[in-house]
PDB file of N, CA and C in Angstrom:
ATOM      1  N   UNK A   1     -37.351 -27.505 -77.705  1.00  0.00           N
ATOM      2  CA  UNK A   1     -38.157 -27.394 -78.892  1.00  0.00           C
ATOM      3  C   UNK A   1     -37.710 -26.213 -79.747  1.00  0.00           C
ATOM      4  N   UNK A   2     -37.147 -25.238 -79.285  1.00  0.00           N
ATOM      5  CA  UNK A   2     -36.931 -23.835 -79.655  1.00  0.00           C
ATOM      6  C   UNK A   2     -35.660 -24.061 -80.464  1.00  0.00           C
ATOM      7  N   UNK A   3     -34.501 -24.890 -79.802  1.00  0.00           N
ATOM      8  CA  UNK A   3     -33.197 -24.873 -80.585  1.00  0.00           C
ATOM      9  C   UNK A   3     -33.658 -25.520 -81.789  1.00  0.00           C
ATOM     10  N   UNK A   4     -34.727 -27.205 -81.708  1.00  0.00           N
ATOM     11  CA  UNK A   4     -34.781 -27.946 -82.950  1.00  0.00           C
ATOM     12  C   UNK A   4     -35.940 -27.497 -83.490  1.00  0.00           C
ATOM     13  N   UNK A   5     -36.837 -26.758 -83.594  1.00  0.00           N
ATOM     14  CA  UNK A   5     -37.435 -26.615 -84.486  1.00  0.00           C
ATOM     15  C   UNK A   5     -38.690 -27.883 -85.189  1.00  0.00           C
ATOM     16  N   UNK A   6     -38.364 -28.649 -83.632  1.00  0.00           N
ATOM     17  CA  UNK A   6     -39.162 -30.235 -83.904  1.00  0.00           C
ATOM     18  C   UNK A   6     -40.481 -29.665 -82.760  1.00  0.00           C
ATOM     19  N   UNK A   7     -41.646 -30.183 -82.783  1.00  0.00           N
ATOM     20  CA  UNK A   7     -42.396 -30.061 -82.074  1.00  0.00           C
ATOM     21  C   UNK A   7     -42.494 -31.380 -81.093  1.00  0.00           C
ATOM     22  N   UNK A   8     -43.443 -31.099 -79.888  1.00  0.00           N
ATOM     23  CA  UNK A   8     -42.736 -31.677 -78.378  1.00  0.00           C
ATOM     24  C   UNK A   8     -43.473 -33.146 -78.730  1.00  0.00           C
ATOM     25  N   UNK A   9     -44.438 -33.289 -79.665  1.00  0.00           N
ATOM     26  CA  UNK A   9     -44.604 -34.847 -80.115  1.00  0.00           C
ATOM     27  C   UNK A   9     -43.768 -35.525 -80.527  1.00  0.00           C
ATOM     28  N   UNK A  10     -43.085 -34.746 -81.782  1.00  0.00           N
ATOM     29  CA  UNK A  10     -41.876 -35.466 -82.377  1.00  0.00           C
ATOM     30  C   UNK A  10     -40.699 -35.586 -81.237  1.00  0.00           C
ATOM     31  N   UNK A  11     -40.553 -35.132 -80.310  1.00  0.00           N
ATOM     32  CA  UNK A  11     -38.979 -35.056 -79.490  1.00  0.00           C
ATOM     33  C   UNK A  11     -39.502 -36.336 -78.884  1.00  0.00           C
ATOM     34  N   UNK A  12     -40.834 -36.521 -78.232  1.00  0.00           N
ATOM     35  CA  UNK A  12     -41.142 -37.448 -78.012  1.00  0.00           C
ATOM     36  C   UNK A  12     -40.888 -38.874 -78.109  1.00  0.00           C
ATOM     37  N   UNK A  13     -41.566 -39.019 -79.610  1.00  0.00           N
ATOM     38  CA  UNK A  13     -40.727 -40.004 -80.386  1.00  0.00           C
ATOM     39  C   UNK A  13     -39.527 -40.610 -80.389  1.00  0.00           C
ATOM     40  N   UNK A  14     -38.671 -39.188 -80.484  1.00  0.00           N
ATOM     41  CA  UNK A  14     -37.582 -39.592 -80.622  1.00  0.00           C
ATOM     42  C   UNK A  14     -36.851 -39.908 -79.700  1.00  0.00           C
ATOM     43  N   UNK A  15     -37.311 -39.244 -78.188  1.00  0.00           N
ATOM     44  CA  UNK A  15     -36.599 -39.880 -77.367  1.00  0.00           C
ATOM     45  C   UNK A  15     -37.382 -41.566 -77.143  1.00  0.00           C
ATOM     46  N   UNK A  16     -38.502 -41.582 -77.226  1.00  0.00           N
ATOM     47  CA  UNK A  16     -38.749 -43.289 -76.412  1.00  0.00           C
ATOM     48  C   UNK A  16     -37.923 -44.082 -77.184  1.00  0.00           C
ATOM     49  N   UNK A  17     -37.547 -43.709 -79.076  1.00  0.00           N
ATOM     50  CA  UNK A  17     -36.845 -44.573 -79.657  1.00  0.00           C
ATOM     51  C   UNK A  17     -35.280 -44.705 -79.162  1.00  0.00           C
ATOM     52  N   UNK A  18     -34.522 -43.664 -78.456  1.00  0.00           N
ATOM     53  CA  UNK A  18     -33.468 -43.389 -78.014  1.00  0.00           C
ATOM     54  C   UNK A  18     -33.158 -42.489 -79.313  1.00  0.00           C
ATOM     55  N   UNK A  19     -33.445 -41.642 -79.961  1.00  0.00           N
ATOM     56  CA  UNK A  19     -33.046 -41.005 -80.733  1.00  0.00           C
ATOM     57  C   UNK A  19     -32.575 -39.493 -80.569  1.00  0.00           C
ATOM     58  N   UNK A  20     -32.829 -39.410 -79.274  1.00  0.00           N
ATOM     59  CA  UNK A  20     -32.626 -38.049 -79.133  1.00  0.00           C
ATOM     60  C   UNK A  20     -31.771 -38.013 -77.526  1.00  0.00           C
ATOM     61  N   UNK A  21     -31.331 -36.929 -77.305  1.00  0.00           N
ATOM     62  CA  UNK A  21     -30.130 -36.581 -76.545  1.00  0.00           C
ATOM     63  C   UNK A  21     -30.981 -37.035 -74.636  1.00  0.00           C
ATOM     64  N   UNK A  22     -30.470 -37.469 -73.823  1.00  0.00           N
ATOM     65  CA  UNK A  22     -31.082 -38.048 -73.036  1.00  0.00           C
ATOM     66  C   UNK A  22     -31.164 -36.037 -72.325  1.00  0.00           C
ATOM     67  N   UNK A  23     -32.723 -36.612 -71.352  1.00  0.00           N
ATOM     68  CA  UNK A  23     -33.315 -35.315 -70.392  1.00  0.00           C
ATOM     69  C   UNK A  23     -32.532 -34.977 -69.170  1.00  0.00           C
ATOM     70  N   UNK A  24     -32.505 -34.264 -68.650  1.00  0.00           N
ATOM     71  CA  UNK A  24     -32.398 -33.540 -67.430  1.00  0.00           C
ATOM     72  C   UNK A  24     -33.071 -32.909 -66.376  1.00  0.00           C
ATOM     73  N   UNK A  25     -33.468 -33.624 -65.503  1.00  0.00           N
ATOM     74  CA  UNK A  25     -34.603 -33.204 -64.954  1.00  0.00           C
ATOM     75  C   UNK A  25     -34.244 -32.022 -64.202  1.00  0.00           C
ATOM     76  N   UNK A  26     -35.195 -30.931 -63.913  1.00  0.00           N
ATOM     77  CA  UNK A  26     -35.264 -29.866 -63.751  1.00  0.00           C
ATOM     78  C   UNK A  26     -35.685 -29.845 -62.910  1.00  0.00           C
ATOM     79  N   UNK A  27     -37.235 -30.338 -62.121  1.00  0.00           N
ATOM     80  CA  UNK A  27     -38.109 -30.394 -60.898  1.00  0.00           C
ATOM     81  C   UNK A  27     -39.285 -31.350 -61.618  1.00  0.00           C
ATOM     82  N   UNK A  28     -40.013 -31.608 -60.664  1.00  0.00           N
ATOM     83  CA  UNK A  28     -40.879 -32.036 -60.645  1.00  0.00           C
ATOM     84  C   UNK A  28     -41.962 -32.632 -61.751  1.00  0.00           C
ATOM     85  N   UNK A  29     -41.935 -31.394 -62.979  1.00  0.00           N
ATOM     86  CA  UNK A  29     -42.394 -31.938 -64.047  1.00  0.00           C
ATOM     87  C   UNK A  29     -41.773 -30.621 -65.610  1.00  0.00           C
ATOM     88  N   UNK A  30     -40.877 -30.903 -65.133  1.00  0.00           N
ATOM     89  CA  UNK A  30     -39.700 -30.080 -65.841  1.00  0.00           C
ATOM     90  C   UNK A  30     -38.774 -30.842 -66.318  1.00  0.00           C
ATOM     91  N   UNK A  31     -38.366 -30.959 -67.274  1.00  0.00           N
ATOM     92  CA  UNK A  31     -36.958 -31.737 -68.114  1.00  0.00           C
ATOM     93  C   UNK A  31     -35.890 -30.491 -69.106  1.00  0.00           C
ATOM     94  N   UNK A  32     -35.167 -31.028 -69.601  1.00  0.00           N
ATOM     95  CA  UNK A  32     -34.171 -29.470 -70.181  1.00  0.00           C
ATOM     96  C   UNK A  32     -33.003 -30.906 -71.223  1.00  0.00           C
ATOM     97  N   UNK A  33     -32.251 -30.407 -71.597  1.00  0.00           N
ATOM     98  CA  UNK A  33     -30.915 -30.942 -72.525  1.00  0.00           C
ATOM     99  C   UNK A  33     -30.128 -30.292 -72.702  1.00  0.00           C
ATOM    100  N   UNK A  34     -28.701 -30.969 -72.197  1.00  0.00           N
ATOM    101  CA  UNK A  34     -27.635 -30.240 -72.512  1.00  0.00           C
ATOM    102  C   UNK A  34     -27.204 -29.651 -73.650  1.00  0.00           C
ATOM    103  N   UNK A  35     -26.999 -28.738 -73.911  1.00  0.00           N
ATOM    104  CA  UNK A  35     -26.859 -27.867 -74.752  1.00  0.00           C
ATOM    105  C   UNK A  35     -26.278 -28.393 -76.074  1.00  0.00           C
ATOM    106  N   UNK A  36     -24.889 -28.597 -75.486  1.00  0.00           N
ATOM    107  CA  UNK A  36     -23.622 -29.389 -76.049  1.00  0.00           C
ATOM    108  C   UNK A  36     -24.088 -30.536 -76.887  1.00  0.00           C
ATOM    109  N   UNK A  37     -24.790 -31.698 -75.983  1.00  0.00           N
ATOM    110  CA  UNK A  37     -25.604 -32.636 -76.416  1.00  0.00           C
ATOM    111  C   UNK A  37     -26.667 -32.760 -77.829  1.00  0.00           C
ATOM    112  N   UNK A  38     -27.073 -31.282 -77.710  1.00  0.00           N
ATOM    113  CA  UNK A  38     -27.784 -30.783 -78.095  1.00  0.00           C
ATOM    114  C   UNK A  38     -27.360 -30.674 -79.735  1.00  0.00           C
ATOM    115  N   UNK A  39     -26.424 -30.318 -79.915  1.00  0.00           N
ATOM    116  CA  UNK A  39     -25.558 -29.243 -80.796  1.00  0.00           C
ATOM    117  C   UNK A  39     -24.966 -30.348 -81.415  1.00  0.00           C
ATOM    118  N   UNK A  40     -24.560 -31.593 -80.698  1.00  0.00           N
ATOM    119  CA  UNK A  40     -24.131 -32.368 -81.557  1.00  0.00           C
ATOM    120  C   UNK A  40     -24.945 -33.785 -82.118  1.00  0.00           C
ATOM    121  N   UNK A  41     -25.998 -33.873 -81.473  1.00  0.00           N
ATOM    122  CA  UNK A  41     -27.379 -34.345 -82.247  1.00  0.00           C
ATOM    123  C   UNK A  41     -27.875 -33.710 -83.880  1.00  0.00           C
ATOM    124  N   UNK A  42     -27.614 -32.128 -83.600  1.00  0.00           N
ATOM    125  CA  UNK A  42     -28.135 -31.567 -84.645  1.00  0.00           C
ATOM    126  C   UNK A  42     -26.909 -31.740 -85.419  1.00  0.00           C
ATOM    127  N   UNK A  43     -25.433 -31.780 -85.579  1.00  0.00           N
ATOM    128  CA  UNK A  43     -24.711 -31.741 -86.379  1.00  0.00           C
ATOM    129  C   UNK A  43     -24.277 -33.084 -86.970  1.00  0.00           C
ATOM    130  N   UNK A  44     -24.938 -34.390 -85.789  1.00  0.00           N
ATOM    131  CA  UNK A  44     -24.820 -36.220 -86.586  1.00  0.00           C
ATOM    132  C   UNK A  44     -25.714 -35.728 -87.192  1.00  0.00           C
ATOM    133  N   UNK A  45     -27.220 -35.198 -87.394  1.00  0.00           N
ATOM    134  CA  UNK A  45     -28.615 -35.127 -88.701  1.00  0.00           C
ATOM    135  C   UNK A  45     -28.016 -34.514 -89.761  1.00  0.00           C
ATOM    136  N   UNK A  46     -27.401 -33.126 -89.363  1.00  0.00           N
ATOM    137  CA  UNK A  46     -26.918 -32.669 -90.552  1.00  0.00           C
ATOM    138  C   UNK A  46     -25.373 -33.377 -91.425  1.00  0.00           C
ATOM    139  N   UNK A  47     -24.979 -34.257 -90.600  1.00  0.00           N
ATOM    140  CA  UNK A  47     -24.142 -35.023 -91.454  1.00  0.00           C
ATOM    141  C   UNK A  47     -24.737 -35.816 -92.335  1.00  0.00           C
ATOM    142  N   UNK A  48     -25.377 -36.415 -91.793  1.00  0.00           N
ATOM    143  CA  UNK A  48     -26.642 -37.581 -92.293  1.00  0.00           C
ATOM    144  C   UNK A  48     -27.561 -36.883 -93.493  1.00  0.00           C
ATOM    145  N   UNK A  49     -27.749 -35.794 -93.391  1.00  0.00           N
ATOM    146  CA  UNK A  49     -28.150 -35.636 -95.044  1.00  0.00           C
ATOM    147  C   UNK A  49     -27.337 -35.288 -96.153  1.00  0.00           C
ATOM    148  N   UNK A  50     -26.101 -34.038 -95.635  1.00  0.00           N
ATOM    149  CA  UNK A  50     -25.153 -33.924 -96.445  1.00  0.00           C
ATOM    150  C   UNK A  50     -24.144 -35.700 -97.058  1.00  0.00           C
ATOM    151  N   UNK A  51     -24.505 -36.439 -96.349  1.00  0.00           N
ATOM    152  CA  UNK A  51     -23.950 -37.963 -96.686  1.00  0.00           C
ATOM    153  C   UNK A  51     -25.102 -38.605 -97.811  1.00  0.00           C
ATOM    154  N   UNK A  52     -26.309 -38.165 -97.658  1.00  0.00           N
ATOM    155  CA  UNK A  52     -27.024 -38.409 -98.884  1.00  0.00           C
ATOM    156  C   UNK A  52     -27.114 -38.093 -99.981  1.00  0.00           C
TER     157      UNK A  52
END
């Protein structure tokens, strides 16, 4: 939530739609995202508006 700046409803969303970078489970009721993954989610969005 901290890198995107999206709140944990919206990540939500976006993952059940497949829109967002798949989880990593951590333990028990813990999840995380690769970083990398991460980084290049945010740089397909920011293509995607600079293309608008």
């Amino acid at each position: 939530m901290k890198r995107t700046s999206l709140s944990l409803t919206f990540i939500k969303r976006l993952r059940k739609a497949g829109d967002f970078p798949l989880a990593v489970p951590l333990g028990d009721r813990r999840i995380g995202f690769l970083e990398r993954e991460l980084d290049q989610w945010i740089n397909a969005r920011a293509a995607m508006r600079a293309a608008a």
